[in-house]
N, C-alpha and C. Protein backbone atom coordinates (compact mmCIF):
# COMPACT_ATOMS: atom_id res chain seq x y z
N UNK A 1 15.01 -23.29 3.00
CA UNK A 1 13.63 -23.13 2.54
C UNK A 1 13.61 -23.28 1.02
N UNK A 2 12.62 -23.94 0.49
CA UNK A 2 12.61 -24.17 -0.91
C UNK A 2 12.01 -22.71 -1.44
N UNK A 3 12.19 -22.90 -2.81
CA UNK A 3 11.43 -21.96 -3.60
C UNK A 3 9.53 -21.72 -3.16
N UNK A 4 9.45 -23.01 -3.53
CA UNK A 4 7.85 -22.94 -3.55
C UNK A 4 7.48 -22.62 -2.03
N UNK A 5 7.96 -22.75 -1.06
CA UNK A 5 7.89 -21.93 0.40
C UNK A 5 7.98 -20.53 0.08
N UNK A 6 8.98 -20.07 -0.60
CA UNK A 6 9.03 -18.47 -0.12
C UNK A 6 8.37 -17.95 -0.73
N UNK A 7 7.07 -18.39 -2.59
CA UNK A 7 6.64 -17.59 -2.91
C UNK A 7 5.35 -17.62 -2.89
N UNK A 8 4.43 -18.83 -2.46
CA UNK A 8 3.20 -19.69 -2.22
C UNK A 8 2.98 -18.83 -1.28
N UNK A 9 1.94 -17.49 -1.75
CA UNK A 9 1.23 -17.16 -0.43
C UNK A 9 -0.34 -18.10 -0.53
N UNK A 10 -0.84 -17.68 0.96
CA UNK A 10 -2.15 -18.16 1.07
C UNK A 10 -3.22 -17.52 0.63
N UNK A 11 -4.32 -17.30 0.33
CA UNK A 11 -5.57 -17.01 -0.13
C UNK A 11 -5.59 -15.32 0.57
N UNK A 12 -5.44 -15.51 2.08
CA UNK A 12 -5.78 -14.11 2.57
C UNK A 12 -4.90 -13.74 2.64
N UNK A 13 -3.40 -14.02 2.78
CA UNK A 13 -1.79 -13.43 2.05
C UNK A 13 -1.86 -12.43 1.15
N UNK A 14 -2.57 -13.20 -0.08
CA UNK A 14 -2.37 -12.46 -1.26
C UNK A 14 -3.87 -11.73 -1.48
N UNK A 15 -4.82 -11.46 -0.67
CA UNK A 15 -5.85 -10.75 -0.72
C UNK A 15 -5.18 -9.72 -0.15
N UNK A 16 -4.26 -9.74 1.46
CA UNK A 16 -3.29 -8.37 1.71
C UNK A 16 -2.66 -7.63 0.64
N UNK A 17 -1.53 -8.62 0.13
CA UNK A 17 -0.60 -8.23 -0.87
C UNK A 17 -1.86 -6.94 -1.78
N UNK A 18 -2.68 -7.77 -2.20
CA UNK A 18 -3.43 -7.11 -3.37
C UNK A 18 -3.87 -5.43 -3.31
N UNK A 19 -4.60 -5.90 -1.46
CA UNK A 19 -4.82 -4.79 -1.50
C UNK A 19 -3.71 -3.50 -1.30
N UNK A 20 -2.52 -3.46 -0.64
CA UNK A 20 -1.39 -3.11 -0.93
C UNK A 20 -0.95 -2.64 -2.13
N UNK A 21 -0.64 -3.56 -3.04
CA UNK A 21 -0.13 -3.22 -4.13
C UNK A 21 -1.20 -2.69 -5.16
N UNK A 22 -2.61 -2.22 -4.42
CA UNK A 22 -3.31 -1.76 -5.66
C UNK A 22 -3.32 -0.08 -4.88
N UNK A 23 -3.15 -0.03 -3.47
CA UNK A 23 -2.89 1.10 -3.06
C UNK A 23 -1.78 2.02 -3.14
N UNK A 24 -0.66 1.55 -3.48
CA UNK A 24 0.18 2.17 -3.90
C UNK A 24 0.80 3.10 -2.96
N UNK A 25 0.28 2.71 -1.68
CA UNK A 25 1.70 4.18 -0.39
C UNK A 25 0.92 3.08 0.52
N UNK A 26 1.52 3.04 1.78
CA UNK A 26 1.28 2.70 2.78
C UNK A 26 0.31 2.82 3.45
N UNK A 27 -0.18 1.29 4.05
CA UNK A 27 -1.93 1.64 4.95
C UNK A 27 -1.60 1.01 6.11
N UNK A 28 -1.95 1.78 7.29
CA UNK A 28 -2.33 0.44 8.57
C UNK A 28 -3.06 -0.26 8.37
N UNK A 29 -2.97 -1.08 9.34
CA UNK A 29 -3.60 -2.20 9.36
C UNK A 29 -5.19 -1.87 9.40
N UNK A 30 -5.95 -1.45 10.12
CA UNK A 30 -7.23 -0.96 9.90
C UNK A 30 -7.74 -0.29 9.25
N UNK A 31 -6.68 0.19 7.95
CA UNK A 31 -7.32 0.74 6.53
C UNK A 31 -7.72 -0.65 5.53
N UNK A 32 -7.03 -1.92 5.55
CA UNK A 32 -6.78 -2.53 4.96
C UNK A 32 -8.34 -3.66 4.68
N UNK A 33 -8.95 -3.71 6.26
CA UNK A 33 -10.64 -4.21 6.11
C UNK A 33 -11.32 -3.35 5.40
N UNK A 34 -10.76 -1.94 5.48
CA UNK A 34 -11.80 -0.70 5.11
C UNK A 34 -11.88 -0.95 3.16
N UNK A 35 -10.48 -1.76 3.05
CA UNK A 35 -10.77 -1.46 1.41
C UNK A 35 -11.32 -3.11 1.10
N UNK A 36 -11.40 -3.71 2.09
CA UNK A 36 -11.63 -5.46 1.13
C UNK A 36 -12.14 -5.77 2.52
N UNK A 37 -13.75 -5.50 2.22
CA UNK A 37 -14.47 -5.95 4.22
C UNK A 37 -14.52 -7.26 4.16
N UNK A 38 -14.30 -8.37 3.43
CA UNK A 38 -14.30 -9.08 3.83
C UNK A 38 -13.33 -9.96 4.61
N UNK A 39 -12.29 -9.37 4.86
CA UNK A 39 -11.03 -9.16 5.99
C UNK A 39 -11.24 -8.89 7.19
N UNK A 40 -11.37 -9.67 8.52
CA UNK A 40 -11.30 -9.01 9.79
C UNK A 40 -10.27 -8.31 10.05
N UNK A 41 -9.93 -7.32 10.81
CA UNK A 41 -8.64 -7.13 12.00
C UNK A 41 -7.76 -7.91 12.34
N UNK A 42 -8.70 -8.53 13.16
CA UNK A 42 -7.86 -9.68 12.93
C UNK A 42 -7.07 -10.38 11.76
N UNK A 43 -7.64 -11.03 11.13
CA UNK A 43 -6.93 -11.95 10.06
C UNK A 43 -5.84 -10.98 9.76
N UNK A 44 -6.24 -9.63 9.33
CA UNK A 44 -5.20 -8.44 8.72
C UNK A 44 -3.87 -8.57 9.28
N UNK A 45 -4.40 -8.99 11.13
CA UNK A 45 -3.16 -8.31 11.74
C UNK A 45 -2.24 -9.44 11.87
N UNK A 46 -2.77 -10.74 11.70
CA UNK A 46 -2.27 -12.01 11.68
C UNK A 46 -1.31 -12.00 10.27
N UNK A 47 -2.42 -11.77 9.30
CA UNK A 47 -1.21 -12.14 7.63
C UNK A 47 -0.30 -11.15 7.73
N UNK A 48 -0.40 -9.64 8.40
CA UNK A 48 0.89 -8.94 8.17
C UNK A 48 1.78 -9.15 8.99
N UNK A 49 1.99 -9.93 9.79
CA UNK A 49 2.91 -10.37 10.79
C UNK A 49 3.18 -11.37 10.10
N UNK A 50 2.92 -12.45 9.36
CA UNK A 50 3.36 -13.23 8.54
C UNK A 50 3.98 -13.01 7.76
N UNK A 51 3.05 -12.05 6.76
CA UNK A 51 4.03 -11.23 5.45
C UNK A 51 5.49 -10.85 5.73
N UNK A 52 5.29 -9.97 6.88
CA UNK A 52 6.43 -9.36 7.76
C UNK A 52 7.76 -10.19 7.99
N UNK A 53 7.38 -10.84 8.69
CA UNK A 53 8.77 -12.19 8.69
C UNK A 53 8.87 -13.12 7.35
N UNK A 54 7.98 -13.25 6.46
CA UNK A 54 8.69 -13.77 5.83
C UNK A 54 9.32 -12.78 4.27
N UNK A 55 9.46 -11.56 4.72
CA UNK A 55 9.68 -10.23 4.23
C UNK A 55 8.95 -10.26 3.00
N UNK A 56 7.84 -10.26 3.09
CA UNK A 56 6.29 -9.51 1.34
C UNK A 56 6.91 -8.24 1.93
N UNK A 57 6.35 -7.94 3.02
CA UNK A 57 6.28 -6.44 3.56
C UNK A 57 6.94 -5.67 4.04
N UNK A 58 7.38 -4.37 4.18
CA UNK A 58 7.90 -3.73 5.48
C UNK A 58 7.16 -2.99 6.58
N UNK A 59 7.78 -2.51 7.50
CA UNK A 59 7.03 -1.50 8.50
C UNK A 59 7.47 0.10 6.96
N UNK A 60 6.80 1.08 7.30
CA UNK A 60 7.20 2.05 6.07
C UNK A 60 8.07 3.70 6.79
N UNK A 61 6.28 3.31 7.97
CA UNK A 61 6.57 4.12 8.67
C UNK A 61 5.31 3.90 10.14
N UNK A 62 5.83 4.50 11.37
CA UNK A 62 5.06 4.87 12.50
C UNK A 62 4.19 6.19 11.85
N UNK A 63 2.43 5.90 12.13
CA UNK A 63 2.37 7.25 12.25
C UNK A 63 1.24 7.40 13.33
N UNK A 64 0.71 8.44 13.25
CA UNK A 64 -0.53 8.68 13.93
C UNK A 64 -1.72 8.25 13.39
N UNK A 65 -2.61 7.48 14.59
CA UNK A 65 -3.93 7.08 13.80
C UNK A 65 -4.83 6.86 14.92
N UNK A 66 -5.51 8.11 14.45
CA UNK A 66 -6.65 8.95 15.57
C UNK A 66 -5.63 9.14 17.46
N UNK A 67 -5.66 8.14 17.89
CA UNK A 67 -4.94 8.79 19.55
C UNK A 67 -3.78 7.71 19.45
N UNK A 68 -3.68 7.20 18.71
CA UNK A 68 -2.25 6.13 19.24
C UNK A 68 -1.65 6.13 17.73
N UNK A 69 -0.29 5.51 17.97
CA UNK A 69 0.90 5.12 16.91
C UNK A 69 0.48 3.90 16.12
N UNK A 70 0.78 4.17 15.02
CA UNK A 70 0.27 2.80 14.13
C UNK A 70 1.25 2.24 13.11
N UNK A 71 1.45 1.41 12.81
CA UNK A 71 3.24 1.13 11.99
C UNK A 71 1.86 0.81 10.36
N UNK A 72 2.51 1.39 9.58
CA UNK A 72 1.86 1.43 8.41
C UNK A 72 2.65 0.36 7.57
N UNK A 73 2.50 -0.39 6.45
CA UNK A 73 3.04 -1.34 5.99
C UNK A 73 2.82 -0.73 4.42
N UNK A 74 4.04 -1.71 3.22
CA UNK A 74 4.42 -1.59 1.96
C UNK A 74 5.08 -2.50 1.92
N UNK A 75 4.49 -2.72 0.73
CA UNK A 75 4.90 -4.41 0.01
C UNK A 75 6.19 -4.09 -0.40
N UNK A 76 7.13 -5.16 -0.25
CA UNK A 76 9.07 -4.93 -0.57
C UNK A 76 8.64 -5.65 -1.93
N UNK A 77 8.21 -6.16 -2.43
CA UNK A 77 7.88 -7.25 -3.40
C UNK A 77 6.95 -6.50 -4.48
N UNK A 78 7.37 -6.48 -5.85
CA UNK A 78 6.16 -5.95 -6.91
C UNK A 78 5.48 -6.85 -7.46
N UNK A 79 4.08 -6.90 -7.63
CA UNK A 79 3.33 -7.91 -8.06
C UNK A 79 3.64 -8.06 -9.42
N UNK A 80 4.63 -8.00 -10.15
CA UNK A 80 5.29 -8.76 -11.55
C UNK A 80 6.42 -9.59 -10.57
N UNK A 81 7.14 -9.25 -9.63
CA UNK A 81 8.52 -10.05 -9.39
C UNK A 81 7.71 -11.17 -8.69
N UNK A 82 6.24 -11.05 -8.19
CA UNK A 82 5.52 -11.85 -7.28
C UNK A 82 5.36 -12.89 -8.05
N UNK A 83 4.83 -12.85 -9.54
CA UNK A 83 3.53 -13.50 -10.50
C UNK A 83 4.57 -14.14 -10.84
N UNK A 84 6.15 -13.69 -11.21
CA UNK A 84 7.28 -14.44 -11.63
C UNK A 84 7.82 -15.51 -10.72
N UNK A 85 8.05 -14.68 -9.46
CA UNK A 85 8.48 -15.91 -8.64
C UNK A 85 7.41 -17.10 -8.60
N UNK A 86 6.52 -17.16 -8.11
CA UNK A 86 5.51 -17.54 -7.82
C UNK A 86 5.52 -19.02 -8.94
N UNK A 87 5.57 -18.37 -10.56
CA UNK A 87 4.92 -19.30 -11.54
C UNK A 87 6.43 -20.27 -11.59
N UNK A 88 7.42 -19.83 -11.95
CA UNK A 88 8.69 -20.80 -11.61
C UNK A 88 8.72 -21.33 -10.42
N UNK A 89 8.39 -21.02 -9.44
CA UNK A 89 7.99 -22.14 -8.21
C UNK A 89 7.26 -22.63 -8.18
N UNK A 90 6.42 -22.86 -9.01
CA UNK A 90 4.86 -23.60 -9.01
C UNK A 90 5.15 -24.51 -10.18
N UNK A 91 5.35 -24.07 -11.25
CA UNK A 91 5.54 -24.17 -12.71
C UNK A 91 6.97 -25.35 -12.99
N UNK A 92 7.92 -24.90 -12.57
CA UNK A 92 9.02 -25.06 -12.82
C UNK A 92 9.24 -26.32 -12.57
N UNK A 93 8.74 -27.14 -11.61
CA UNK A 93 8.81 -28.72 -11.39
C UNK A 93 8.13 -29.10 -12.76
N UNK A 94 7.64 -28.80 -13.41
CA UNK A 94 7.45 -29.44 -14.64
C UNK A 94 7.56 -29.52 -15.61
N UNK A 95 9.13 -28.72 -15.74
CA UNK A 95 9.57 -28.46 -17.01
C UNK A 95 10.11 -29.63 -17.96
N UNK A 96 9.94 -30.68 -17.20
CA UNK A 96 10.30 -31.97 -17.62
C UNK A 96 9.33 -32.34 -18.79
N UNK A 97 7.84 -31.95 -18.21
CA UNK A 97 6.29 -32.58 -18.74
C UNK A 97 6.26 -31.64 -19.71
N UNK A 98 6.50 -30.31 -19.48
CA UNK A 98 5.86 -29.12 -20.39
C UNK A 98 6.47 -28.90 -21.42
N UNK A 99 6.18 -28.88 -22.61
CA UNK A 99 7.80 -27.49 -22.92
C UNK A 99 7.30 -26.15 -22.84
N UNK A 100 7.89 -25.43 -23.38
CA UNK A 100 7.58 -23.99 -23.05
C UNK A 100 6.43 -23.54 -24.31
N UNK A 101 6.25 -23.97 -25.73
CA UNK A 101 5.08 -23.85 -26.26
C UNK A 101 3.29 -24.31 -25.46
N UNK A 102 4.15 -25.84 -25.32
CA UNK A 102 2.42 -26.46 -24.26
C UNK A 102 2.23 -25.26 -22.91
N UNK A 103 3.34 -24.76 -22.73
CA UNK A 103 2.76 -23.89 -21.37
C UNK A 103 1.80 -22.34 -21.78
N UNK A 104 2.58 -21.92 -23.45
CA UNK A 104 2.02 -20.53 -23.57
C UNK A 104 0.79 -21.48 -24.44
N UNK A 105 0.36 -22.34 -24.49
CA UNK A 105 -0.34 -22.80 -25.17
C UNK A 105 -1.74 -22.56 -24.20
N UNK A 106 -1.45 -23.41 -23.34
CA UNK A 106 -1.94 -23.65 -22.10
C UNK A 106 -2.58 -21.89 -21.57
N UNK A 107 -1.77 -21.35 -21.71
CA UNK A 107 -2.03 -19.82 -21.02
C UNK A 107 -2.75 -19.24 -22.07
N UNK A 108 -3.07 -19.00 -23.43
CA UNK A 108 -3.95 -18.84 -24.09
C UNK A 108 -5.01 -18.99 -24.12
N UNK A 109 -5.16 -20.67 -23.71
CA UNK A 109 -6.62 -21.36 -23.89
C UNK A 109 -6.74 -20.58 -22.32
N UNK A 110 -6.75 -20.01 -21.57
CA UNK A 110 -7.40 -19.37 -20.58
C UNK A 110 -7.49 -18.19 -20.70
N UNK A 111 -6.70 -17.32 -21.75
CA UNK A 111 -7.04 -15.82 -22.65
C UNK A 111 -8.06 -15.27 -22.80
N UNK A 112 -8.94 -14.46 -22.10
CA UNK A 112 -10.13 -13.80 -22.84
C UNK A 112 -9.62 -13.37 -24.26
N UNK A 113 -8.75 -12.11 -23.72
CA UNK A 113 -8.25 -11.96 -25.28
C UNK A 113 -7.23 -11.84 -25.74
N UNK A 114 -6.87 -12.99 -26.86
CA UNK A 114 -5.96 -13.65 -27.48
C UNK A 114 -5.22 -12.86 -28.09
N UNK A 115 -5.96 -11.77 -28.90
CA UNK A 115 -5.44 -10.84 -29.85
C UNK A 115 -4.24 -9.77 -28.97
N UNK A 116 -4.93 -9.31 -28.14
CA UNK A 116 -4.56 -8.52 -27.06
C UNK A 116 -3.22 -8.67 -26.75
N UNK A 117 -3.23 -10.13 -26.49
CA UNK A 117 -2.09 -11.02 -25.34
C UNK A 117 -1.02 -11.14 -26.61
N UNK A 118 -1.59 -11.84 -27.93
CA UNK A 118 -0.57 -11.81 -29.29
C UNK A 118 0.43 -10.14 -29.62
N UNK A 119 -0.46 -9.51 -29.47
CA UNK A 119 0.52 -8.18 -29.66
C UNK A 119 1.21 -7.79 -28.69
N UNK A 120 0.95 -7.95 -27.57
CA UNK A 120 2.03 -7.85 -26.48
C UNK A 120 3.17 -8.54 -26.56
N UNK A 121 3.05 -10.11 -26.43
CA UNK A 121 3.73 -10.59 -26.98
C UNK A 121 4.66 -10.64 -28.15
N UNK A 122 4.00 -10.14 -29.11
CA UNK A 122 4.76 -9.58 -30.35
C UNK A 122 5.77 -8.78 -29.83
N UNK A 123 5.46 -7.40 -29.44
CA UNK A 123 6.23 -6.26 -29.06
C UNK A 123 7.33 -6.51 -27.94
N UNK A 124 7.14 -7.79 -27.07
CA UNK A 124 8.32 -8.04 -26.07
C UNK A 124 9.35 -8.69 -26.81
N UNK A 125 9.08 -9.90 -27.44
CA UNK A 125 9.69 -10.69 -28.87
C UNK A 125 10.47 -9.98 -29.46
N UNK A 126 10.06 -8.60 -29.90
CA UNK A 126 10.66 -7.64 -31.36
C UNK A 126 11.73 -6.78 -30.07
N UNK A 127 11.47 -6.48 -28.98
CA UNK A 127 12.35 -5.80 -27.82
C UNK A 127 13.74 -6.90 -27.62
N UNK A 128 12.71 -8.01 -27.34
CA UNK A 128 14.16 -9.20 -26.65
C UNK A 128 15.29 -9.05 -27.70
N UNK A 129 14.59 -9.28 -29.11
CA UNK A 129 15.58 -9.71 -30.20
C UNK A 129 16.34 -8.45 -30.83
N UNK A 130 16.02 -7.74 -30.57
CA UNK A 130 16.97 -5.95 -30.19
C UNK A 130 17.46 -5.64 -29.14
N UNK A 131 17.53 -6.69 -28.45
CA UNK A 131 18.54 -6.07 -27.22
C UNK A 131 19.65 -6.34 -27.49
């Protein structure tokens, strides 16, 4: 399997992931419409069986939910190792075209704020070069 296979989720993939990783502990599957309705059950129960095998997710735990057992799910994956994999699999075929200025160049001109993004930047820069 290539790169860009394992980290290319789909639209309602990463609407799961999201809601997941903005919840922070484990939801069944029928918590997961409750926070983003525009998700059926369905679809839910379809992308986490996807997620599942192609390991985003785990089972966390079985629990109770209302009269029956329900396998609750948590993302194995943190949405920084996601945004990373993701942009070098997407990105990375074009390191030929890009260099690495045209790319943070590129990521600026889509910056609300520049200033913001410059001092961060600053402060990772002044970290790297002290390590």
């Amino acid at each position: 399997m290539n790169k860009k296979k394992e980290f290319a989720l789909s639209k309602r993939e990463l609407d799961v992931m999201n809601v997941l990783w903005a919840e922070g502990k484990p939801l069944i599957a029928s918590e997961i419409p409750e926070r983003k309705p525009e998700l059926s059950i369905n679809t839910v129960q379809s992308v986490l069986k996807k997620l599942l095998q192609r390991g985003f997710i785990e089972v966390a735990q079985i629990v109770q939910s209302g009269t029956v057992l329900s396998r609750s799910y948590a993302p194995v994956i943190k949405p920084e190792e996601y945004a990373v994999g993701y942009m070098t699999s997407e990105i990375f075929p074009f390191e030929k075209m890009l260099s690495g200025t045209s790319y943070l160049s590129a990521l600026f001109d889509c910056t609300e704020n520049d200033a913001e993004l410059l001092e961060e930047l600053e402060r990772f820069i002044q970290e790297k070069k002290s390590q």
